[in-house]
Protein backbone atom coordinates (compact mmCIF):
# COMPACT_ATOMS: atom_id res chain seq x y z
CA UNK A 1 -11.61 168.95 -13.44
CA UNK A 2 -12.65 168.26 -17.02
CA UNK A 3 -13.60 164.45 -15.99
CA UNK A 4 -15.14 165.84 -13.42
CA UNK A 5 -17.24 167.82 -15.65
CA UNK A 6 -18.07 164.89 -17.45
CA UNK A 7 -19.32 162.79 -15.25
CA UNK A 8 -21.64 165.54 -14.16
CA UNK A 9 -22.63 166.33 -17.95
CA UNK A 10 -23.32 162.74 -18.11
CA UNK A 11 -25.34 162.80 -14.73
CA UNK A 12 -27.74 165.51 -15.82
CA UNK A 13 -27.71 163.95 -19.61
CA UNK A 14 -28.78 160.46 -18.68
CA UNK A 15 -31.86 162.09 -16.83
CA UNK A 16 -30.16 160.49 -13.45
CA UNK A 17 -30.95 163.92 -11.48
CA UNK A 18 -34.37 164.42 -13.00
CA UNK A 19 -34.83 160.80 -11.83
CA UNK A 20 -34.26 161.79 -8.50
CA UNK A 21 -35.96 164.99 -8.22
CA UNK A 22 -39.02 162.65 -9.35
CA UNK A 23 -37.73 160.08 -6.13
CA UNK A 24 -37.86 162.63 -4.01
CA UNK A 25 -41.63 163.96 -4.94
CA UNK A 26 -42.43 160.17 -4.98
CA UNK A 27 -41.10 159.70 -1.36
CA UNK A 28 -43.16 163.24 -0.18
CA UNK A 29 -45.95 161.82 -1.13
CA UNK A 30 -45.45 158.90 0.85
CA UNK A 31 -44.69 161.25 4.15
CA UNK A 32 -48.13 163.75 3.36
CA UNK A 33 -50.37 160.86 3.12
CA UNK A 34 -48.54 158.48 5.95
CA UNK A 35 -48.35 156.32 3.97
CA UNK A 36 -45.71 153.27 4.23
CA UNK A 37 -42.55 153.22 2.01
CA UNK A 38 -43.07 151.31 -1.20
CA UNK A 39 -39.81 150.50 -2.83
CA UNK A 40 -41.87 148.97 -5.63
CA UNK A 41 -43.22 151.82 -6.66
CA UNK A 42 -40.26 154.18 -5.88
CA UNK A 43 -37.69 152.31 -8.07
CA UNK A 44 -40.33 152.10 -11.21
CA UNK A 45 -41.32 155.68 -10.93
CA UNK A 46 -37.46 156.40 -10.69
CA UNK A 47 -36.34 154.20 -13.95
CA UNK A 48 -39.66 154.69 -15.69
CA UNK A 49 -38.28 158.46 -15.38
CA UNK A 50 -34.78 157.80 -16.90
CA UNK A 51 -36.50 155.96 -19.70
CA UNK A 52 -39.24 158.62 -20.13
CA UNK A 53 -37.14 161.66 -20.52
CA UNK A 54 -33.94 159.72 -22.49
CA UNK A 55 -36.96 158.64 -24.50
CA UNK A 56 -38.34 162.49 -25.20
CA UNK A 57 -34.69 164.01 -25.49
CA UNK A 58 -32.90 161.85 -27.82
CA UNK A 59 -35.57 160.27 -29.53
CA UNK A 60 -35.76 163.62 -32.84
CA UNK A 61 -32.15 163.68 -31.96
CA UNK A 62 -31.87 159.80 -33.44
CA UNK A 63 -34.36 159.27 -35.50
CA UNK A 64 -35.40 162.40 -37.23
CA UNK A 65 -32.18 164.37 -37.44
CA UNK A 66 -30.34 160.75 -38.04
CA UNK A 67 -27.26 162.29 -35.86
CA UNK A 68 -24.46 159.85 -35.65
CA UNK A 69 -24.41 158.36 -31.95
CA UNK A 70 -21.07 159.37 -30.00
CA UNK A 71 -19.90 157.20 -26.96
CA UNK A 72 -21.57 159.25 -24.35
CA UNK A 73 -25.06 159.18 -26.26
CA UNK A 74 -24.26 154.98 -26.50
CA UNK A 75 -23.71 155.10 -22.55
CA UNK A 76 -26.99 156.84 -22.21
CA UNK A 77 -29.06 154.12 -24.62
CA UNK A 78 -27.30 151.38 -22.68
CA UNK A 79 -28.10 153.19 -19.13
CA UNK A 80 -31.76 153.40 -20.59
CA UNK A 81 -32.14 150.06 -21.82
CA UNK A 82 -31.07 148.63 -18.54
CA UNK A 83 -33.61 150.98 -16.41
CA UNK A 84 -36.37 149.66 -19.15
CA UNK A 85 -35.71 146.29 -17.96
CA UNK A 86 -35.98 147.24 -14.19
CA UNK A 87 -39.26 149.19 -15.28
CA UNK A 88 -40.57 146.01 -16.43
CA UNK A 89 -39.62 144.33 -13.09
CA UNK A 90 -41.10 146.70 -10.83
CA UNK A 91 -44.41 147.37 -13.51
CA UNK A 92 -45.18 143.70 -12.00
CA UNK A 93 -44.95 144.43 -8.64
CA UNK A 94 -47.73 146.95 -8.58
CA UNK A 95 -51.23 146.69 -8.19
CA UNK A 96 -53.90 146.42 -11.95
CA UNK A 97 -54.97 149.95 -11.33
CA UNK A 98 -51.65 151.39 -10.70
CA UNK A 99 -50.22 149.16 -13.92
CA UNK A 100 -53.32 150.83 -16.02
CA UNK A 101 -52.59 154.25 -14.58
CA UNK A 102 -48.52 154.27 -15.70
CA UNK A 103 -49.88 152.96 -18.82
CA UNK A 104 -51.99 156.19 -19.48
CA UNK A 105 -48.74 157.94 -18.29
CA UNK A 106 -46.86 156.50 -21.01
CA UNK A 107 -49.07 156.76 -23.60
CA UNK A 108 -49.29 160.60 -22.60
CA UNK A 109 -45.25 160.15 -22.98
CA UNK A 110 -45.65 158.62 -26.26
CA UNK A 111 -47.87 161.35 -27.54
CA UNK A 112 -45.78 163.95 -26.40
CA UNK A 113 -42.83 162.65 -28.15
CA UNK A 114 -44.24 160.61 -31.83
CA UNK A 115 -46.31 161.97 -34.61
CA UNK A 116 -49.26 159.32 -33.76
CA UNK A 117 -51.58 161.75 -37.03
CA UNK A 118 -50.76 161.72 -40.16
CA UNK A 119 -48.98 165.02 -41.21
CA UNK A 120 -49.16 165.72 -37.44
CA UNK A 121 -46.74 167.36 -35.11
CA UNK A 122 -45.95 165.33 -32.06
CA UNK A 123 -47.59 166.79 -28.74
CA UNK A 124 -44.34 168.41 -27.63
CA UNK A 125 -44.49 171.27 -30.79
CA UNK A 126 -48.70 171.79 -30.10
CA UNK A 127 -48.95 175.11 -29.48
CA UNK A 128 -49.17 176.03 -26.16
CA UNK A 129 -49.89 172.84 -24.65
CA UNK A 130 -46.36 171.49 -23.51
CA UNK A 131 -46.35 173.00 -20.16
CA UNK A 132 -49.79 171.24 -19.09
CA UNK A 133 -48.33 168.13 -20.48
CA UNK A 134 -45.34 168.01 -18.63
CA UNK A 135 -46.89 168.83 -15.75
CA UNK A 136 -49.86 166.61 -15.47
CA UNK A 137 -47.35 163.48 -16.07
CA UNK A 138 -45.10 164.16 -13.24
CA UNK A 139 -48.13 164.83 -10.64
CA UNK A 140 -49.73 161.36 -12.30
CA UNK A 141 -46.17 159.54 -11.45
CA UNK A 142 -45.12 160.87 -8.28
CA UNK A 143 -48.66 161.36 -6.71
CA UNK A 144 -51.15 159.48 -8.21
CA UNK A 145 -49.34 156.48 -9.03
CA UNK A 146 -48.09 156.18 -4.96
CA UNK A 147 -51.34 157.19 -3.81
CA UNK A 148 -53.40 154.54 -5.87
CA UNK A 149 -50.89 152.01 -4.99
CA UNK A 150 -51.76 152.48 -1.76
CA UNK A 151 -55.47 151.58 -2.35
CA UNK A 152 -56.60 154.53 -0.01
CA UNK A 153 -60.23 155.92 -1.08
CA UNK A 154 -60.14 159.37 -3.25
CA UNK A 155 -60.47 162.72 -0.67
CA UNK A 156 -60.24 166.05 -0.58
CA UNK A 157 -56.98 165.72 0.41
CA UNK A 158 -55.82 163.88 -2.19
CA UNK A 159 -57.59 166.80 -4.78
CA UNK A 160 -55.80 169.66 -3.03
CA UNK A 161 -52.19 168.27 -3.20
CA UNK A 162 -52.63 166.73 -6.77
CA UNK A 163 -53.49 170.40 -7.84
CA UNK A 164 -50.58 171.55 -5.37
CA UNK A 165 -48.12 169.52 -7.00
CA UNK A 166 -49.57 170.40 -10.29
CA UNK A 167 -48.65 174.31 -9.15
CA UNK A 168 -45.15 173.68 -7.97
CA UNK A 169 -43.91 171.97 -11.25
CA UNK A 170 -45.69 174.19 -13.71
CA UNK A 171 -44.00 177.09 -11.97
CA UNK A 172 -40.90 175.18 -12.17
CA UNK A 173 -41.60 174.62 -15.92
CA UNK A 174 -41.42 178.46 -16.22
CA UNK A 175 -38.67 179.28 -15.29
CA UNK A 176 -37.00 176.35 -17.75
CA UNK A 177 -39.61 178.07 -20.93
CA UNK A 178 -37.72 181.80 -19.48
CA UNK A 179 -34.20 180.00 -19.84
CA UNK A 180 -35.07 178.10 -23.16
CA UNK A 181 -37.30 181.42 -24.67
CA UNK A 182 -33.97 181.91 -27.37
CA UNK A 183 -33.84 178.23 -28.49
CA UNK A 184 -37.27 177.57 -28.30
CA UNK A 185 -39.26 177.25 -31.69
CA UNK A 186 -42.14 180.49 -31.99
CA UNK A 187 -44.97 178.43 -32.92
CA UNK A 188 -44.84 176.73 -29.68
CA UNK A 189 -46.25 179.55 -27.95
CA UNK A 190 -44.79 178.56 -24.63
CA UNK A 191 -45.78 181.29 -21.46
CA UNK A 192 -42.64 183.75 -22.10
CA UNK A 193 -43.01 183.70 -25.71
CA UNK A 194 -46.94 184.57 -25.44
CA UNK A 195 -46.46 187.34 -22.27
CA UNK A 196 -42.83 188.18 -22.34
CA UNK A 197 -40.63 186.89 -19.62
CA UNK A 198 -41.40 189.80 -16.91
CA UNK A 199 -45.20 188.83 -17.12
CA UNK A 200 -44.47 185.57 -16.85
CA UNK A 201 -42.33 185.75 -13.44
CA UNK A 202 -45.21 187.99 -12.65
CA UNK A 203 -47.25 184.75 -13.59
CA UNK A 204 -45.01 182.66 -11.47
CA UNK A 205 -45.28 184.61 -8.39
CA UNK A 206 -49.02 184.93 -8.23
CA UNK A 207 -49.13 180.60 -8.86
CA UNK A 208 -47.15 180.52 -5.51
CA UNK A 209 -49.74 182.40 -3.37
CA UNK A 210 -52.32 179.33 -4.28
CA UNK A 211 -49.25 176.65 -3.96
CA UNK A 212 -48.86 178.71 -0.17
CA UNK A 213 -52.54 178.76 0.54
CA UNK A 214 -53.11 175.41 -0.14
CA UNK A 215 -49.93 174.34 2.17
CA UNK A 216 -52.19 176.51 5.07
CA UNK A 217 -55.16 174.18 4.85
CA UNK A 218 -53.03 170.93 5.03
CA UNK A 219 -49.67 171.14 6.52
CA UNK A 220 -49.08 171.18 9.87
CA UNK A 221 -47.17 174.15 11.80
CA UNK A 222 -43.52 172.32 10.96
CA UNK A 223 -43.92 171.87 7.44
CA UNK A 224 -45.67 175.25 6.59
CA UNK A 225 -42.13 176.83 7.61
CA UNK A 226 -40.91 174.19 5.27
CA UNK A 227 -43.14 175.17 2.85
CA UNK A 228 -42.58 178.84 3.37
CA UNK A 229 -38.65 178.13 2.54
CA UNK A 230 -39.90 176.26 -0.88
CA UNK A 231 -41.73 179.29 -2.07
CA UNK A 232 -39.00 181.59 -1.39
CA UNK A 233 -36.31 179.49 -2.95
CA UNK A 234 -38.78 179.30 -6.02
CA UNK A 235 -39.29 183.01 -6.20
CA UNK A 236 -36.15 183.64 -5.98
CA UNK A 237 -35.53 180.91 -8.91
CA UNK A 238 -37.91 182.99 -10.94
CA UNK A 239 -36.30 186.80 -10.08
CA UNK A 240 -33.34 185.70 -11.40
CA UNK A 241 -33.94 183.35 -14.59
CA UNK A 242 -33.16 184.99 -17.92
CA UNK A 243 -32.64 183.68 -21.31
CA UNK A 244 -28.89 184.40 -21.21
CA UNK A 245 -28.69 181.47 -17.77
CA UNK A 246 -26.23 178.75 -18.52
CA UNK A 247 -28.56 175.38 -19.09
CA UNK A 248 -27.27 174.31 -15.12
CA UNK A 249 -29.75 176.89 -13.86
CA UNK A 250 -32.56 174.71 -14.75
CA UNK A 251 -30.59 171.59 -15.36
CA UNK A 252 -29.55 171.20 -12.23
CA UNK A 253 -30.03 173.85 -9.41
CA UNK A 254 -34.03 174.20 -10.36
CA UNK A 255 -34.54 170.60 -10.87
CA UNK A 256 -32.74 170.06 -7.59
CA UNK A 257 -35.91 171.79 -5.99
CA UNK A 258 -37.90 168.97 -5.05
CA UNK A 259 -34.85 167.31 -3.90
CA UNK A 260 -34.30 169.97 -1.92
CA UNK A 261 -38.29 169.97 -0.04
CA UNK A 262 -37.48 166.41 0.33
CA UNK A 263 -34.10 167.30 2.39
CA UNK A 264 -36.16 170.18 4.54
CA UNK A 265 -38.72 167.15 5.30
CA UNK A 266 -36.28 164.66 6.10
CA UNK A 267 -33.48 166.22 8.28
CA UNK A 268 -35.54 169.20 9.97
C-alpha cells in the first residue's frame, strides 16, 4: 500500500493528472467544434502542461527557498526535462499563429511564476489577480490553441465557449482557493479570503447558472444532460470543500472534473 501511495503522490506531483485533465479539455474542444483529432497539438498542450505547472510549483521551491532536491523531486526535473523536449517537437508541428499564441501562453506562465520588475512580486502573489491568470491560460491552451490550429474563422461560437470554459475552471479554481484559504498568504486576496468561504460557494453557484445557460444555446439535447451532470458534480464539489479537505480533494477528485465531462462525452 505505501508504494502504492507513492506512485500516486508522484502521479499528482509530476503534474501527470493535471496534464490530463488539460488532454481531456483539449480533446472536447475538438468534439464541440467537429473538428478532426490533432495529435500534434494534443501531445504539446499535454507536455507543455507538465512543464508549465512543474515549472510554477517547484520553481520558489528551488531557487528561492534553495531546498535540497530529494529523489522524487530529481524524478520530477528529469520527467520535466524530457516533456520539454517533446514540447519542442510538437511546438514545430503547429501552425505560425498557433506557435505565436503558446508563446503568449508562456510568457503569461513566465510572469506568473518570475519577478520580471525590479523589487517586484511575481504575478502569482499580485493581489487578487491569480485566479484570472490561471484561468485565462488553460482556456488559451485547451481552446484557443486547438481552435486556431484548426484555421477555422473567429464566431460566436467560438466567443461563447471560450467564456464557458473560462466559467468552468474559475469555479474550479474556487473551490482549490476554499481548500488552500489556511496556507494561503493574506495579501493575495484570493475570493475566500476577500468574501469568506460561504460567499464564495455562494459565488460558485451563481457562475454555474451562466456556465448552464450558455450550454442551452449550444449543446444539443444529449450533451445538455451531460452538461446538467457537470454542474451538479461541480456544485456538489463546492457544498462540500472546506479548508480542513485533505489536498486529494482538489488534487485529484476536482481536477479529475474535466476528465470526467470528457468520459460522459465519450462513452454515453
Amino acid at each position: 500500500m505505501k508504494l502504492l501511495k507513492q506512485i500516486f503522490d508522484f502521479y499528482l506531483n509530476s503534474s501527470i493528472h493535471v496534464a490530463l485533465s488539460c488532454f481531456a479539455l483539449v480533446q472536447i474542444t475538438f468534439y464541440f467544434f467537429y473538428l478532426q483529432y490533432d495529435a500534434a497539438i494534443t501531445f504539446f498542450v499535454f507536455f507543455g502542461t507538465i512543464v508549465g505547472y512543474n515549472f510554477v510549483k517547484y520553481d520558489a521551491l528551488v531557487r528561492v527557498k534553495k531546498k535540497p532536491i530529494g529523489n522524487p523531486l530529481k524524478i520530477i526535473a528529469f520527467l520535466s526535462c524530457i516533456s520539454l523536449v517533446l514540447v519542442g517537437y510538437y511546438f514545430f508541428q503547429l501552425k505560425r499563429i498557433t506557435q505565436i499564441i503558446s508563446i503568449v501562453i508562456f510568457a503569461i506562465t513566465a510572469l506568473y511564476t518570475l519577478p520580471f520588475f525590479p523589487n517586484k512580486k511575481n504575478a502569482r502573489n499580485w493581489a487578487g489577480v491569480k485566479i484570472y491568470i490561471v484561468a485565462i491560460c488553460w482556456v488559451g491552451a485547451t481552446l484557443v490553441l486547438p481552435y486556431i490550429d484548426a484555421e477555422i474563422p473567429f464566431t460566436t461560437h467560438f466567443f461563447v465557449k471560450c467564456f464557458q470554459r473560462f466559467l468552468l475552471v474559475f469555479v474550479l479554481i474556487l473551490v482549490f482557493e476554499i481548500i488552500d484559504l489556511a496556507n494561503d498568504d493574506p495579501h493575495l486576496k484570493t475570493v475566500p479570503q476577500t468574501i469568506g468561504v460561504k460567499r464564495t460557494k455562494i459565488l460558485g453557484f451563481l457562475l454555474l447558472i451562466p456556465f448552464w445557460v450558455l450550454g442551452v444555446l449550444t449543446f444539443t439535447f444529449h450533451d445538455l444532460l451531460i452538461n446538467l451532470i457537470m454542474v451538479i458534480v461541480l456544485m456538489l464539489f463546492i457544498l462540500f470543500a472546506n479548508p480542513g479537505r485533505s489536498h486529494y480533494y482538489t488534487s485529484f477528485w476536482v481536477e479529475s472534473v474535466p476528465i470526467f465531462w470528457w468520459l460522459m462525452i465519450v462513452f454515453f
